[in-house]
Protein backbone atom coordinates (compact mmCIF):
# COMPACT_ATOMS: atom_id res chain seq x y z
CA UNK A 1 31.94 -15.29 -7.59
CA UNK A 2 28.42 -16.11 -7.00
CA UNK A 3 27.91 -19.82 -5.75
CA UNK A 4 24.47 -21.48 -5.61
CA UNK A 5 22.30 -21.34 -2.50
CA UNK A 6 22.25 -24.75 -0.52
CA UNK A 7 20.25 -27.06 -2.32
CA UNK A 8 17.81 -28.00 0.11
CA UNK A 9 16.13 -24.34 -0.76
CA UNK A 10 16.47 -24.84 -4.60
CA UNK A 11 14.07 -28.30 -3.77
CA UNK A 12 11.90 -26.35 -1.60
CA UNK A 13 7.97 -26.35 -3.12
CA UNK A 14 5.13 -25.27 -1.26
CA UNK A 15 1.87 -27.37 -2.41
CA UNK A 16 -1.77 -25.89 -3.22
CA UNK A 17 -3.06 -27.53 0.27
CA UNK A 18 0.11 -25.75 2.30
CA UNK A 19 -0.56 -22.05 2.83
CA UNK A 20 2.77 -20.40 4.42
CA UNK A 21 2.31 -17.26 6.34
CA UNK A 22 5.44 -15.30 7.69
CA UNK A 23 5.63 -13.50 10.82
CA UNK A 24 7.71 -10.67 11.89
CA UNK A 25 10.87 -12.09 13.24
CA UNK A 26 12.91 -9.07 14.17
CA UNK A 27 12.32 -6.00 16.32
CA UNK A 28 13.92 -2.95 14.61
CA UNK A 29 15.26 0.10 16.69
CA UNK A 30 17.54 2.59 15.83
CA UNK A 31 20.72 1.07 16.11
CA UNK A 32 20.20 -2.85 16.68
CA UNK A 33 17.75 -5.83 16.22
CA UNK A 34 16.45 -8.78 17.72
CA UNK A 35 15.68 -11.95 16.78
CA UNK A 36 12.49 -13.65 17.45
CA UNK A 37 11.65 -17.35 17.68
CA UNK A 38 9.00 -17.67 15.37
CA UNK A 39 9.13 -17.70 11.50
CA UNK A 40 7.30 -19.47 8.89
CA UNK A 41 3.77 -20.66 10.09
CA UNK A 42 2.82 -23.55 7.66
CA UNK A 43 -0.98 -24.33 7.83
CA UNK A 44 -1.23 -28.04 5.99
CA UNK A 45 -3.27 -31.58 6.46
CA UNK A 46 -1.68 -33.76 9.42
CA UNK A 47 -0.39 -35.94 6.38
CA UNK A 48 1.76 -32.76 5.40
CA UNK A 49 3.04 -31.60 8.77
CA UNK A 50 6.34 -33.79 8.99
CA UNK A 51 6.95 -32.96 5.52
CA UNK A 52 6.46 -29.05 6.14
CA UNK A 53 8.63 -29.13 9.66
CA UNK A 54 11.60 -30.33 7.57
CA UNK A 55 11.08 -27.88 4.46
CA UNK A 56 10.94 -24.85 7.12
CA UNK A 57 14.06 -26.82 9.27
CA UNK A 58 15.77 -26.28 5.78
CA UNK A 59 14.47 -22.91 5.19
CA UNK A 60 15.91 -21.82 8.34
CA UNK A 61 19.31 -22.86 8.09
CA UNK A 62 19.97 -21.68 4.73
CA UNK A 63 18.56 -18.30 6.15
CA UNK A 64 20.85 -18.50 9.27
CA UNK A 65 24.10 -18.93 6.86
CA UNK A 66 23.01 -15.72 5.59
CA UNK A 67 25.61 -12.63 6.97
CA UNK A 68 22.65 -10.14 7.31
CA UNK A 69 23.55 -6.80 8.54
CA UNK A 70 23.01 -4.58 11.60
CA UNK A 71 19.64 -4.28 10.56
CA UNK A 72 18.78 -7.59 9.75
CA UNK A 73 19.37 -6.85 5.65
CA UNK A 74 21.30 -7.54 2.52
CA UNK A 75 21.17 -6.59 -0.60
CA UNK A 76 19.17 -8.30 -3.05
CA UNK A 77 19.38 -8.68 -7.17
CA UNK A 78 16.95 -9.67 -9.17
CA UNK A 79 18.37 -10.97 -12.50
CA UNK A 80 16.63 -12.39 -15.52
CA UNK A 81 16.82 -15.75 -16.01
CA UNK A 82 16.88 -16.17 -19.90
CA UNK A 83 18.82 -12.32 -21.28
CA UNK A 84 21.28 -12.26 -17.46
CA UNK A 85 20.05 -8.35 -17.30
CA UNK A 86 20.14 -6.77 -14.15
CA UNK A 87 16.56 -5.99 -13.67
CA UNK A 88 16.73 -3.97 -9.94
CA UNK A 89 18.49 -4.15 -6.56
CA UNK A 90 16.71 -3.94 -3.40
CA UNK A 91 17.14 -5.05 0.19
CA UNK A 92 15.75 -8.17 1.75
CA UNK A 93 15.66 -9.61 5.36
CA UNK A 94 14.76 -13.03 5.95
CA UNK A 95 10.81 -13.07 5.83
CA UNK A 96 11.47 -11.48 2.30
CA UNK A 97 13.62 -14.42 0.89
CA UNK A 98 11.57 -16.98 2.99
CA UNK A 99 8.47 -15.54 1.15
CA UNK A 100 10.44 -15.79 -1.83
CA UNK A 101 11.04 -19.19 -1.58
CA UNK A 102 7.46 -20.00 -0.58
CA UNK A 103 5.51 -17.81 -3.37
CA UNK A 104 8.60 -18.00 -6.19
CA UNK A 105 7.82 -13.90 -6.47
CA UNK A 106 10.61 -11.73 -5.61
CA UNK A 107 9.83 -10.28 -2.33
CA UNK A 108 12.16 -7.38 -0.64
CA UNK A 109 12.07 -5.28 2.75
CA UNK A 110 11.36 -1.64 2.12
CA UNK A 111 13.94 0.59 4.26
CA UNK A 112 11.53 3.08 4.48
CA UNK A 113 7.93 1.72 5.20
CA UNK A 114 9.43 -1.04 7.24
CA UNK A 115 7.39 -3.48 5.73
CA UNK A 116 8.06 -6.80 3.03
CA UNK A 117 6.90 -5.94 -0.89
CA UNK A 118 6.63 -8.17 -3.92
CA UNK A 119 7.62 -6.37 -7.07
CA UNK A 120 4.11 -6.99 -8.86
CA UNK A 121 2.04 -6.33 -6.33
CA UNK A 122 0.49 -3.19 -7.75
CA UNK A 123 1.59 -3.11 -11.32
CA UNK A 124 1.28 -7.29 -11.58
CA UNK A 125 4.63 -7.00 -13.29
CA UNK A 126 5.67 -9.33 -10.92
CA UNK A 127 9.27 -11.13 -11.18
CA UNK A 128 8.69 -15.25 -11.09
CA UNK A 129 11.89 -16.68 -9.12
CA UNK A 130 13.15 -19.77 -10.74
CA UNK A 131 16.63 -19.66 -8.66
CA UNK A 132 17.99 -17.78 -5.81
CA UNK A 133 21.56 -17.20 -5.44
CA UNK A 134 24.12 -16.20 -2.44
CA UNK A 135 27.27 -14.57 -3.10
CA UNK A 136 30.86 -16.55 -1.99
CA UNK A 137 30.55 -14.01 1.34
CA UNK A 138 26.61 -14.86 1.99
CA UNK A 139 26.04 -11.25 2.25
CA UNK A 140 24.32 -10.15 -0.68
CA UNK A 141 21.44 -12.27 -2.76
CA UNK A 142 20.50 -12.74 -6.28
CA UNK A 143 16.83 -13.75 -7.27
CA UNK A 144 16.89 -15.28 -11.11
CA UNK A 145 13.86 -15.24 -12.57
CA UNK A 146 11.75 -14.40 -15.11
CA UNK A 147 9.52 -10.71 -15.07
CA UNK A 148 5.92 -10.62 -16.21
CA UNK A 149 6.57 -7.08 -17.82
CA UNK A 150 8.85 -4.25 -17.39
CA UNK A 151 10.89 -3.92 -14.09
CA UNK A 152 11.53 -0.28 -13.56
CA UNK A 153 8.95 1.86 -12.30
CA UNK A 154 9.35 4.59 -15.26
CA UNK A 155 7.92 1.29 -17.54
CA UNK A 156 11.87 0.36 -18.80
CA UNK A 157 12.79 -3.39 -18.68
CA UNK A 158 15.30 -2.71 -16.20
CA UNK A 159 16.12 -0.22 -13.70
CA UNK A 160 19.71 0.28 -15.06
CA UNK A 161 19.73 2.62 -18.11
CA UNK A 162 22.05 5.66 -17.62
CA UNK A 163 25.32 5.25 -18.86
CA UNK A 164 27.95 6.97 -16.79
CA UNK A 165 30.94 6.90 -18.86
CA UNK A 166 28.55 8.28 -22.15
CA UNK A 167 27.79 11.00 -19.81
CA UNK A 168 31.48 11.60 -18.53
CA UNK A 169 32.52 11.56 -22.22
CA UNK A 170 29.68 13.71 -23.63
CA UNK A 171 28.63 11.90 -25.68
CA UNK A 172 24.52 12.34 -26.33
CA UNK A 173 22.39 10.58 -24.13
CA UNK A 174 19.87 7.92 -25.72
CA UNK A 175 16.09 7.47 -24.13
CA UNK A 176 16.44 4.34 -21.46
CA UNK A 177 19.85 3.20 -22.93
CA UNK A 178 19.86 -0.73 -21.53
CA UNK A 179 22.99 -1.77 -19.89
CA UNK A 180 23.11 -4.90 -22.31
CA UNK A 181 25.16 -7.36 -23.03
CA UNK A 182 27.05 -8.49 -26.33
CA UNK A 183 23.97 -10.96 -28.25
CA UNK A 184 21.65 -7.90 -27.01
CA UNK A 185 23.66 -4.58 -28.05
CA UNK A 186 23.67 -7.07 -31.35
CA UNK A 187 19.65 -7.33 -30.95
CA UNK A 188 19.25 -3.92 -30.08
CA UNK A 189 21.39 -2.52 -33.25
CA UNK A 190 19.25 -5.28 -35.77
CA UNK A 191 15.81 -3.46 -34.44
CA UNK A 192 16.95 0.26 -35.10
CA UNK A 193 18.19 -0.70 -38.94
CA UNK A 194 14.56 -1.97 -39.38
CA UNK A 195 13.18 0.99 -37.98
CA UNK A 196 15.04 3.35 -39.79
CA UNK A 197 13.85 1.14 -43.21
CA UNK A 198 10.22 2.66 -42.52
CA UNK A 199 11.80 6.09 -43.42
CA UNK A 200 13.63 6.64 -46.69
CA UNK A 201 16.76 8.11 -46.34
CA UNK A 202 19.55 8.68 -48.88
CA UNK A 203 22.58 7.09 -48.90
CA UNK A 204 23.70 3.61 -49.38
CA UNK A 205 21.94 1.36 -47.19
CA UNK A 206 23.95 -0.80 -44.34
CA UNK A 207 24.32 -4.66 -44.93
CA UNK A 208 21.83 -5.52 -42.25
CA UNK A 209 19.18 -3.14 -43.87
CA UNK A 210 20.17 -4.91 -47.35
CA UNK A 211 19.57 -8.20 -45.35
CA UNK A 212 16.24 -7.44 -43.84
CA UNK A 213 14.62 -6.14 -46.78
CA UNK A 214 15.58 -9.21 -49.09
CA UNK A 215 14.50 -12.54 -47.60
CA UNK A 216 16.34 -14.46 -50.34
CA UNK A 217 19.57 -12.86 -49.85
CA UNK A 218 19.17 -13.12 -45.52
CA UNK A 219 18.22 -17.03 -46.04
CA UNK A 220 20.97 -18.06 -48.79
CA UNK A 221 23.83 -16.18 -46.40
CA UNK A 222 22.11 -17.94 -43.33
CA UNK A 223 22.85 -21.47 -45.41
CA UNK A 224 25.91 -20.36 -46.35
CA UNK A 225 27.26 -19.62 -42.94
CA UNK A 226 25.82 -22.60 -41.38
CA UNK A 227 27.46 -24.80 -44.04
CA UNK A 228 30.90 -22.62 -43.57
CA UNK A 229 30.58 -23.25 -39.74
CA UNK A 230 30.05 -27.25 -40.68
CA UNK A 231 32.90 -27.12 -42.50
CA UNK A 232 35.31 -25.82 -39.45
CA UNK A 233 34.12 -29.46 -37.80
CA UNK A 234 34.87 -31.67 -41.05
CA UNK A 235 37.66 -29.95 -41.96
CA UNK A 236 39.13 -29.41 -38.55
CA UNK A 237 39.82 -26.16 -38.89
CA UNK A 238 41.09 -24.29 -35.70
CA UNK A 239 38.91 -22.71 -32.41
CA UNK A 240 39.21 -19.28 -33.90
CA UNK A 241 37.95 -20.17 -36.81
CA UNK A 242 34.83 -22.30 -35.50
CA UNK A 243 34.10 -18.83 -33.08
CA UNK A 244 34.06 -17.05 -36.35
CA UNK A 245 31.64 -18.76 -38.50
CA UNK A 246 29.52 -19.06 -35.59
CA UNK A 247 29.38 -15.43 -34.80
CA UNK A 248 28.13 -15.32 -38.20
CA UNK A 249 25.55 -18.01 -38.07
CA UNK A 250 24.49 -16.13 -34.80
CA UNK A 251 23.77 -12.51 -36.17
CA UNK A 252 22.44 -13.56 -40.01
CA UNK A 253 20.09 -15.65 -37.82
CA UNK A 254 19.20 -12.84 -35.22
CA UNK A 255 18.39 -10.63 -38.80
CA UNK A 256 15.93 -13.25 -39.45
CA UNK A 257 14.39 -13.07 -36.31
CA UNK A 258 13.76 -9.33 -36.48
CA UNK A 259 12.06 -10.03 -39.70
CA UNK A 260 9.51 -12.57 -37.96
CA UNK A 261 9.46 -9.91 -34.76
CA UNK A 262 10.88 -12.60 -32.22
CA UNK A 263 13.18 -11.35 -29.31
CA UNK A 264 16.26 -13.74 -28.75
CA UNK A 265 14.90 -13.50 -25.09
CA UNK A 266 12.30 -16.49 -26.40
CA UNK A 267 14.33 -18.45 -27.84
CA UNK A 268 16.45 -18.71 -24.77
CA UNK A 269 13.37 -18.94 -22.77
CA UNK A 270 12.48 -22.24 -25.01
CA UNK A 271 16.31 -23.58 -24.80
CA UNK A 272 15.55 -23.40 -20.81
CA UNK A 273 12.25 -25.16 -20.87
CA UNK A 274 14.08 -28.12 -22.64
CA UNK A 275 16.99 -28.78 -19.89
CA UNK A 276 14.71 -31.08 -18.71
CA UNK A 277 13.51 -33.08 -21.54
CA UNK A 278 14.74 -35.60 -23.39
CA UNK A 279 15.09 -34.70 -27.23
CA UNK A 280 12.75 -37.35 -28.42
CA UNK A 281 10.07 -36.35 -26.28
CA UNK A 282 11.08 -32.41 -26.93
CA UNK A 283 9.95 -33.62 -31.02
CA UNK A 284 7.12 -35.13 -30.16
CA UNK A 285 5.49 -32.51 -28.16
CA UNK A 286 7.21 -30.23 -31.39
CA UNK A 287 4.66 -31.94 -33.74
CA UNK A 288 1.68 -32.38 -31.47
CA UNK A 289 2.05 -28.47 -31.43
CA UNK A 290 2.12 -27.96 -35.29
């Protein structure tokens, strides 16, 4: 189970006047390491140094909790924040999660140039780090965060898309299959019945294509469901039931966002902007916007 880094690094923010520099704090050879003394170099105003002592103090001993390897590694996940894919696993060492924290880009050590990397740094599809994560054994990392654009370097979201047991049971390969979850296999299925609408084919047509080309049948079952799903509440009608109607409300409402073309990815995106805001003010800004 993954358990959340201490939270004196979740607090950590490094201010416009404090530049943070990293230096290299281990000697590699073939077979062992060493540590150095030195690690992050803040350059700040006097006003800031006491303040920037303490944040690297902090820094430091999350970093030292950390069960790096005989290298100086461990493996490190970068997950999105809003859709929980998988976006890519690399290795990091602790300059890379120190410049992590510091830049909020995910940063890893490349085994084979022996050097730190952001992911973005030449395709400025960079990953933006909202949360970093250590596993119960503090041996293996997980940056959550939101990517600027595709994470793989052959332009898919995510570096995961060959399924193994499709392949061990023959059955055809698709093009970049995701490894997706549940609400986006859902998402994913919605999309290809409206692309296969834009070519005519014979047959009866599937309820979701029925749905997405008739806006007043998709919005009177959306009202219908929602009411059906009010109606487990006044009712009280059992926890089966309520999962029911609300799988229901969720997919006749995902239909209705592949009509308007918006990815359920946003909408979580906007649920996570508004953890920290109070519902009044979350209306107000609402009609401001309008």
């Amino acid at each position: 189970m993954a358990i959340p880094h201490l939270h004196s690094l979740q607090s950590v923010r490094v201010s416009s006047p404090c530049r943070v520099s990293v230096s290299n704090r281990y000697h590699y050879g073939r077979s062992n390491f060493s540590r150095k003394s030195s690690s992050l170099v803040y350059a700040s105003s006097t006003s800031n140094y006491d303040r920037d002592l303490h944040l690297q103090s902090k820094v430091e001993t999350v970093l030292d909790s950390v069960k790096w390897d005989e290298k100086g590694l461990a493996v490190a996940i970068a997950q999105n924040v809003d859709t929980g894919a998988i976006l890519m696993q690399g290795f990091a060492n602790r300059e890379a999660v120190a410049t992590t924290v510091s830049s909020r880009k995910a940063t890893f050590y490349s085994r084979s140039r022996s050097t730190l990397w952001t992911k973005g740094e030449t395709s400025n599809n960079f990953i933006n780090v909202q949360e970093i994560f250590l596993d119960c054994d503090r041996d293996s990392i997980i940056y959550l965060g939101k990517p600027d654009g595709p994470t793989c370097h052959t332009g898919s979201e995510t570096c995961y898309y060959t399924p193994v047991l499709d392949l061990l049971e023959h059955r055809q390969e698709e093009e970049h299959k995701l490894a997706l979850t549940t609400l986006y296999s859902l998402e994913s299925t919605i999309a290809k019945r409206k692309e296969e609408l834009k070519v005519p084919q014979g047959g009866k047509p599937s309820w979701t294509q029925r749905l997405l080309s008739d806006e007043k049948l998709l919005c009177s079952k959306i009202r219908e469901e929602a009411d059906e799903l009010c109606r487990t509440l006044e009712e009280n009608e059992g926890r089966l039931r309520a999962a029911s109607e609300m799988a229901d409300v969720l997919y006749h409402g995902m239909a209705l966002l592949a009509c308007k073309g918006v990815k359920m990815e946003e909408v979580l995106e906007i649920l996570r902007h508004r953890f920290s805001q109070s519902g009044i003010e979350e209306k107000r800004n609402r009609k401001s916007q309008a």
